[in-house]
C-alpha atoms as a PDB file:
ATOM      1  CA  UNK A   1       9.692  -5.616 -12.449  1.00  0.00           C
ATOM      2  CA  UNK A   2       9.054  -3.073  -9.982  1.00  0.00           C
ATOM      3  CA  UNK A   3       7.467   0.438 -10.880  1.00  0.00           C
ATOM      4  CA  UNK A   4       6.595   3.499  -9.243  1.00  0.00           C
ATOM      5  CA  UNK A   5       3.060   4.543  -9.591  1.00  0.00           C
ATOM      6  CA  UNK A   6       3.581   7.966  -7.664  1.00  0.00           C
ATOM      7  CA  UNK A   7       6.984   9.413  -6.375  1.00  0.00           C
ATOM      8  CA  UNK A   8       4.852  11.561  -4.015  1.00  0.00           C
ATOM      9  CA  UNK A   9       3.526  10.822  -1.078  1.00  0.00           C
ATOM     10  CA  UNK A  10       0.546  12.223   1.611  1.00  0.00           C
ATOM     11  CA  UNK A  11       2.259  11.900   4.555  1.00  0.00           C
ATOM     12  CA  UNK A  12       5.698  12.897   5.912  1.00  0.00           C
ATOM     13  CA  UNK A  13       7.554  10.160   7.491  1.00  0.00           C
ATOM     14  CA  UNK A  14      11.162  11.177   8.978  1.00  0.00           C
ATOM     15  CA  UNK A  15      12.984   8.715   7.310  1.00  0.00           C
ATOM     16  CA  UNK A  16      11.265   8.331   3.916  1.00  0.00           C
ATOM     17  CA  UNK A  17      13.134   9.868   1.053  1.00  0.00           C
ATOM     18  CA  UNK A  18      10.515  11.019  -0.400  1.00  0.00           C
ATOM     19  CA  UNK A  19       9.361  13.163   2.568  1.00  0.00           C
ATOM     20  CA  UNK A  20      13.131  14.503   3.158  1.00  0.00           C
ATOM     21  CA  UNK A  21      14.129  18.084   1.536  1.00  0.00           C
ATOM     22  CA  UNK A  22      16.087  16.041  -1.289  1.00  0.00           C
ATOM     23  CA  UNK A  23      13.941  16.649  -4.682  1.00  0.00           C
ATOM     24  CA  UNK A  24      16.433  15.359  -7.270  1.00  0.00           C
ATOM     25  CA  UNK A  25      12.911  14.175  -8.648  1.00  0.00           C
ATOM     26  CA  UNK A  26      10.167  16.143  -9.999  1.00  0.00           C
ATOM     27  CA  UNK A  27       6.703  15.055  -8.426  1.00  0.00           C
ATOM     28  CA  UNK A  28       5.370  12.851 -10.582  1.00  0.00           C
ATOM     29  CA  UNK A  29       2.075  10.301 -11.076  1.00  0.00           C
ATOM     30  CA  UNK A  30       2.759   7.469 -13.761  1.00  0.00           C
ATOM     31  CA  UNK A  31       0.756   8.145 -16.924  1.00  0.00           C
ATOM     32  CA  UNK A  32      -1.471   5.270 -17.625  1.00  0.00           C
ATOM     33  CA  UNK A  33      -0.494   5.591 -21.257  1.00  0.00           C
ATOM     34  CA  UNK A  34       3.026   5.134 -20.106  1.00  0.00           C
ATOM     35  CA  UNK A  35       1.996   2.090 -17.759  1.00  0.00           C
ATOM     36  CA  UNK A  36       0.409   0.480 -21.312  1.00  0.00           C
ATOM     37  CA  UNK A  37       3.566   1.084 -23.136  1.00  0.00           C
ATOM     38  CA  UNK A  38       5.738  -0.380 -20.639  1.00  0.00           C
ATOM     39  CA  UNK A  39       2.647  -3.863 -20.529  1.00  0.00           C
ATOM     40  CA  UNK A  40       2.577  -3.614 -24.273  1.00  0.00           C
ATOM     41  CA  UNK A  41       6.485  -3.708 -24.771  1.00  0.00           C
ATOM     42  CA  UNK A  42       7.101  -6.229 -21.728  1.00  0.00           C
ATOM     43  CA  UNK A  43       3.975  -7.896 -20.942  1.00  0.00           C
ATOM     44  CA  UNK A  44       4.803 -10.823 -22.097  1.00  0.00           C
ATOM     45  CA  UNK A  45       7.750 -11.537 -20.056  1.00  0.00           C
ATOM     46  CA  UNK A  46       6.743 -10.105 -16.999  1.00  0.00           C
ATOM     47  CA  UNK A  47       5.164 -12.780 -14.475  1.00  0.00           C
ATOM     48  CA  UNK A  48       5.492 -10.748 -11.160  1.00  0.00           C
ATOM     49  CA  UNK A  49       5.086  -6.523 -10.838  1.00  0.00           C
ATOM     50  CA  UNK A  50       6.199  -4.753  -7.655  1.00  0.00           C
ATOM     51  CA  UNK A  51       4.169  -1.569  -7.677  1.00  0.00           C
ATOM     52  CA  UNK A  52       5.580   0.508  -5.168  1.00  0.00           C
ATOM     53  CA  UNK A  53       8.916   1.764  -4.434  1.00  0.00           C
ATOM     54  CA  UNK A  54       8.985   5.707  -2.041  1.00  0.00           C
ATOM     55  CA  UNK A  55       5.359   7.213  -3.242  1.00  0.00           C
ATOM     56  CA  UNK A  56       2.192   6.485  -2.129  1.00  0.00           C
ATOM     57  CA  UNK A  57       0.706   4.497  -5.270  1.00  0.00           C
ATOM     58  CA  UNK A  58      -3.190   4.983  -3.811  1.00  0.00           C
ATOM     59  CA  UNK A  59      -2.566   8.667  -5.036  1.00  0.00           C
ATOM     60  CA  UNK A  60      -2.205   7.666  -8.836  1.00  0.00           C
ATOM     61  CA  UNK A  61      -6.134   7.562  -9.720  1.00  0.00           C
ATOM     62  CA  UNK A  62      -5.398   5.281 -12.449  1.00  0.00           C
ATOM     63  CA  UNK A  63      -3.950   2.021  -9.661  1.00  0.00           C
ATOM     64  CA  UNK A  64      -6.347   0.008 -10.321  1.00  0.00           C
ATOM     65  CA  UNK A  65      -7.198   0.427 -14.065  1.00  0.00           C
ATOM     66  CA  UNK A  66      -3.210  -0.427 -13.938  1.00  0.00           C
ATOM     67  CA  UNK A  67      -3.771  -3.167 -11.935  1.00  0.00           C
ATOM     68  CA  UNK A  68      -6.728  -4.721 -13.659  1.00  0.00           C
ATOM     69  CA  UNK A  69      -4.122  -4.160 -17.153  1.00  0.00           C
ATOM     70  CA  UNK A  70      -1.499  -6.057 -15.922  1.00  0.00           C
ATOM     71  CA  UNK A  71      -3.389  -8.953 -14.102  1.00  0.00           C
ATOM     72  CA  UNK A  72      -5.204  -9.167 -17.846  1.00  0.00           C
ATOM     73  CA  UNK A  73      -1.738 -10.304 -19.328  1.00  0.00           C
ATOM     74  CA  UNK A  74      -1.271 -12.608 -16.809  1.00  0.00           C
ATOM     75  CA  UNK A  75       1.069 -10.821 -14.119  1.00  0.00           C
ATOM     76  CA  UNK A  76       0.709 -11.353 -10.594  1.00  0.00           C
ATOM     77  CA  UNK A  77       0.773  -7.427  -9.038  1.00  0.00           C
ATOM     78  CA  UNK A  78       1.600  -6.635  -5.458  1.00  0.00           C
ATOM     79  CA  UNK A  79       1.382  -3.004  -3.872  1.00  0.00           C
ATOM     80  CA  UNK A  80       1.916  -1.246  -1.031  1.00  0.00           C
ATOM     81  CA  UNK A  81       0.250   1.389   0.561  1.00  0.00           C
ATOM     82  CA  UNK A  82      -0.370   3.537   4.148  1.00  0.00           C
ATOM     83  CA  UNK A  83      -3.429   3.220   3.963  1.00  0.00           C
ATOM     84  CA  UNK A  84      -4.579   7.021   4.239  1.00  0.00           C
ATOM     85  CA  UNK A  85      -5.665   7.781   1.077  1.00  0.00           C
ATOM     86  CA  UNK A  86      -9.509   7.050   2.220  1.00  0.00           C
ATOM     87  CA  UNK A  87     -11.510   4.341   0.259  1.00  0.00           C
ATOM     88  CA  UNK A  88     -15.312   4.667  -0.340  1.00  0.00           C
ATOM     89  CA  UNK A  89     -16.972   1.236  -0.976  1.00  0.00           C
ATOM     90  CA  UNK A  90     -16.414   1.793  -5.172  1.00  0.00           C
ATOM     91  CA  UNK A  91     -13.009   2.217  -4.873  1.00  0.00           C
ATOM     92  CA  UNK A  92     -12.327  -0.419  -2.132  1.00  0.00           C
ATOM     93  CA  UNK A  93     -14.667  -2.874  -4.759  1.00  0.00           C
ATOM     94  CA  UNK A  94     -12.319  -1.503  -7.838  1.00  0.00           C
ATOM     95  CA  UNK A  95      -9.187  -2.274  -5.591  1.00  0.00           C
ATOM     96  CA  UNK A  96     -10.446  -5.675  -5.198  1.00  0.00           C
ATOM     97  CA  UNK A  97     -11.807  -6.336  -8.352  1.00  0.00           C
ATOM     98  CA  UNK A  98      -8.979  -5.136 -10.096  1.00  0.00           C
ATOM     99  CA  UNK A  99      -6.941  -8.722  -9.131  1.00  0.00           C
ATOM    100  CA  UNK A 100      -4.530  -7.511  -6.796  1.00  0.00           C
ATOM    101  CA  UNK A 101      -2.335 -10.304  -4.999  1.00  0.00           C
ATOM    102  CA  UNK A 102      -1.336  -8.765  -2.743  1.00  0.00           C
ATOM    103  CA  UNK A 103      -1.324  -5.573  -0.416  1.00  0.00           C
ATOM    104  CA  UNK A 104       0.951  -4.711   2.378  1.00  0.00           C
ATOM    105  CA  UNK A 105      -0.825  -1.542   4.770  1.00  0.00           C
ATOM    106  CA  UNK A 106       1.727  -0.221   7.483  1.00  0.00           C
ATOM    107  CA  UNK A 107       0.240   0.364  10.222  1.00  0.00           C
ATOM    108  CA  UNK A 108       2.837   1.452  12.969  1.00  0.00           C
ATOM    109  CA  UNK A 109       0.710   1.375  16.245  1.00  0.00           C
ATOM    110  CA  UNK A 110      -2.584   0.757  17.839  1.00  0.00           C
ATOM    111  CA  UNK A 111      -3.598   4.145  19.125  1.00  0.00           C
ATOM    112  CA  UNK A 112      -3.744   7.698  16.658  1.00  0.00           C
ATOM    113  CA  UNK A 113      -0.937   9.093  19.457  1.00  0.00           C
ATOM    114  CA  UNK A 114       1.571   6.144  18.751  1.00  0.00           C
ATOM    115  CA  UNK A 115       0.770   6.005  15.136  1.00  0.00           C
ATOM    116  CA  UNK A 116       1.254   9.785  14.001  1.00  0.00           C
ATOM    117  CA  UNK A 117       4.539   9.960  15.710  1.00  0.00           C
ATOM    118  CA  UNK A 118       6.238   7.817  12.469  1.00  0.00           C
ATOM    119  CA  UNK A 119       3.273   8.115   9.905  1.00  0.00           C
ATOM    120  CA  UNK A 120       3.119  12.322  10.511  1.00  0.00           C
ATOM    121  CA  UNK A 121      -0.216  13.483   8.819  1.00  0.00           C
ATOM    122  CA  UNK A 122      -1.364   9.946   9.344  1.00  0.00           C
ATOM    123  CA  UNK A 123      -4.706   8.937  10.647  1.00  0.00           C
ATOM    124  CA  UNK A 124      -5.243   5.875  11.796  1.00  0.00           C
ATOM    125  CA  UNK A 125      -9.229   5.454  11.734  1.00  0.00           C
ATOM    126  CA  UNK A 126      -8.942   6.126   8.243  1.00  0.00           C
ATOM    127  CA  UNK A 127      -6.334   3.024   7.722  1.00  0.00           C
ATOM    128  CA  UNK A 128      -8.532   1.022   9.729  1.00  0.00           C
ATOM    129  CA  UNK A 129     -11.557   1.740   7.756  1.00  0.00           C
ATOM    130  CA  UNK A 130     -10.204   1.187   4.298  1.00  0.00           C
ATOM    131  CA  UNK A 131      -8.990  -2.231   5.953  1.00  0.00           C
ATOM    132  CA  UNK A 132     -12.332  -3.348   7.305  1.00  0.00           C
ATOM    133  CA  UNK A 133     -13.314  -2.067   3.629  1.00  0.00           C
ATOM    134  CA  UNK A 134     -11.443  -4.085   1.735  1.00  0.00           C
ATOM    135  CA  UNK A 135     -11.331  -7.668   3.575  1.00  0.00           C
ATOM    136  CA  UNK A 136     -15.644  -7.006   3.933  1.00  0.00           C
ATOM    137  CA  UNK A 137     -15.822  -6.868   0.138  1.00  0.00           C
ATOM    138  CA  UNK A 138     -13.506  -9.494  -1.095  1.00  0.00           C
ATOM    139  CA  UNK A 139     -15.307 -11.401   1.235  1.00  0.00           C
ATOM    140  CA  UNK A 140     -18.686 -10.901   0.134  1.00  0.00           C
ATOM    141  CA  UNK A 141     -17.220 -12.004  -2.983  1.00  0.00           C
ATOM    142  CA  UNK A 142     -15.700 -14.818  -2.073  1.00  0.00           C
ATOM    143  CA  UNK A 143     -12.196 -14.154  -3.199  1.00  0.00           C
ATOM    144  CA  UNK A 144      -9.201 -15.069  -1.579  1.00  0.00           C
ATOM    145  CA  UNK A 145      -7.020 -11.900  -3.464  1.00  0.00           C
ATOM    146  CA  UNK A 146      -6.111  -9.732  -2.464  1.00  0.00           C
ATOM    147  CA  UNK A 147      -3.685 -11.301   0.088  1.00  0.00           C
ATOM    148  CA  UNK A 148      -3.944  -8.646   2.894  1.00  0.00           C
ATOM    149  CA  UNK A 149      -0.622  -7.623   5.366  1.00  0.00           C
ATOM    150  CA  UNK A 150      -0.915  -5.698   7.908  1.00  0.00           C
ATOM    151  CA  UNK A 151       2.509  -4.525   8.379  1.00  0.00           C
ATOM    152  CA  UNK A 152       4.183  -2.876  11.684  1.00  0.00           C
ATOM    153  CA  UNK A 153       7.402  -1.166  11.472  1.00  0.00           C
ATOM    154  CA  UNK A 154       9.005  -1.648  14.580  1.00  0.00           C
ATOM    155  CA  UNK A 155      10.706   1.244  16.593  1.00  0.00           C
ATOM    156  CA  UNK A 156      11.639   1.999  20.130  1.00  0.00           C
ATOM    157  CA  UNK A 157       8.295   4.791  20.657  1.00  0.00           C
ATOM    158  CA  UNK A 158       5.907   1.493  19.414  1.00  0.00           C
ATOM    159  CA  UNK A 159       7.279  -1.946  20.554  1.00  0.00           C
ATOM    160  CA  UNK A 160       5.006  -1.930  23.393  1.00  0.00           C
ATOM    161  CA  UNK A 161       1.945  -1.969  21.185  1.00  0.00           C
ATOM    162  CA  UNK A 162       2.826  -4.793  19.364  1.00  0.00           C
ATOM    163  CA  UNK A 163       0.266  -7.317  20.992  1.00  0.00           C
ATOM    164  CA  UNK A 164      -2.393  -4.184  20.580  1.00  0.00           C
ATOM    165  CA  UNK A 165      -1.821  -4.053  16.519  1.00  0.00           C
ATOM    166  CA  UNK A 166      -2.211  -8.144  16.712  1.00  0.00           C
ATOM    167  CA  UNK A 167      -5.228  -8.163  18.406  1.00  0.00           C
ATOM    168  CA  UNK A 168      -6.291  -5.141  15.864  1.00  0.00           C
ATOM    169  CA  UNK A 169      -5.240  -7.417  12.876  1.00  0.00           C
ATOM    170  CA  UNK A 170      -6.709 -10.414  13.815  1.00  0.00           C
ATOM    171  CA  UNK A 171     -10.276  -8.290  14.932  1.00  0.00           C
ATOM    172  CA  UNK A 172      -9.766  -7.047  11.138  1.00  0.00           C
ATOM    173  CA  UNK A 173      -9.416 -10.164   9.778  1.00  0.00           C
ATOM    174  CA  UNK A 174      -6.236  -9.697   7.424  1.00  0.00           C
ATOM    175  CA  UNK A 175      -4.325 -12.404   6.115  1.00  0.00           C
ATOM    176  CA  UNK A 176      -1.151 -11.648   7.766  1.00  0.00           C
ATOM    177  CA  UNK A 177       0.033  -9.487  10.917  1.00  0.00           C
ATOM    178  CA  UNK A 178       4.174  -8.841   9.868  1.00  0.00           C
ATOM    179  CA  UNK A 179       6.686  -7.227  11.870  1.00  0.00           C
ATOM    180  CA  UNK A 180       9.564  -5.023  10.313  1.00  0.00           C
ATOM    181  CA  UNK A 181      12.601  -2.887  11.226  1.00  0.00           C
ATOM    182  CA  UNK A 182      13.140  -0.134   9.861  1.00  0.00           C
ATOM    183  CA  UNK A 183      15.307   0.189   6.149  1.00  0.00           C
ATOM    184  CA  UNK A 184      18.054   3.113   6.370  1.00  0.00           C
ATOM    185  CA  UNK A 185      18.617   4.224   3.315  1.00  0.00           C
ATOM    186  CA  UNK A 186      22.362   3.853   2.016  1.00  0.00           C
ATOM    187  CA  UNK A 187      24.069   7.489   2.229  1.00  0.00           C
END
């Protein structure tokens, strides 16, 4: 299955949907109570949970409750996330506690200049930090989960900092360093 914790999102990427001016959609969090209706109904057949679609699901303050839920019934959860909703060290140790598989963090250039010009309202030391959060606790706890991407959308105005965001990856010590074009939505 894949759900949408949040429709909304903290920054305002040009070609996101849920940036544009198009608000056929209320704003909207997912209830938790909703979230345990949906495990209680189809937790039994659900073995894999995509937990992202347009909104930024670190906004919904109930994630990793969620998370922790549906990994209880035996579903493997992935999510997605840019990274700038800013992680003390209890919520990066909730995140990772909470039995995550996986988590994909754009990050769409090495330097703040190169990064803001896609991710608008983005900061980059604050993606960086909740990265270097994250791998240093599951680490300290041994755990291989969650599976960490670092993923770089690739455009014309950030190509050349490819080998830059590699070098940053592998200094951060993430599972994966992925590149990706860019998904047009169908008109």
């Amino acid at each position: 299955a894949q759900v949408e914790p949040a429709n909304i999102c903290n920054l305002k990427c040009p070609l996101c949907l849920t940036a544009s001016l198009n608000k056929s959609r209320p704003p909207a969090l997912l209830a938790y109570d909703t979230f345990l209706r949906l495990i209680d109904e189809c937790g039994d057949w659900l073995l894999h949970l995509i937990f992202w679609n347009w909104g930024e699901p670190f906004l919904n303050p109930d994630l990793f409750r969620m998370i922790a839920l549906a990994r209880a019934r035996g579903i493997v959860v992935h999510t997605s996330t840019n990274g700038n909703v800013a992680l003390d060290d209890a919520a990066a140790e909730a995140l990772v506690d909470s039995g995550l598989g996986s988590l994909v963090v754009a990050v769409d250039g090495a330097t703040q200049k190169t990064y803001e010009r896609y991710r608008q309202g983005g900061r980059l030391d604050v993606v960086l930090a909740n990265i270097e959060k994250i791998v240093r606790i599951r680490n300290r706890k041994g755990l291989s989960s969650p599976i960490l991407n670092m993923r770089f959308v690739v455009m014309k105005h950030n190509e050349s900092e490819i080998p830059l965001a590699r070098e940053l990856a592998a200094k951060l010590g993430v599972d994966y360093f992925s590149l990706k074009t860019v998904d047009m939505p169908p008109k």
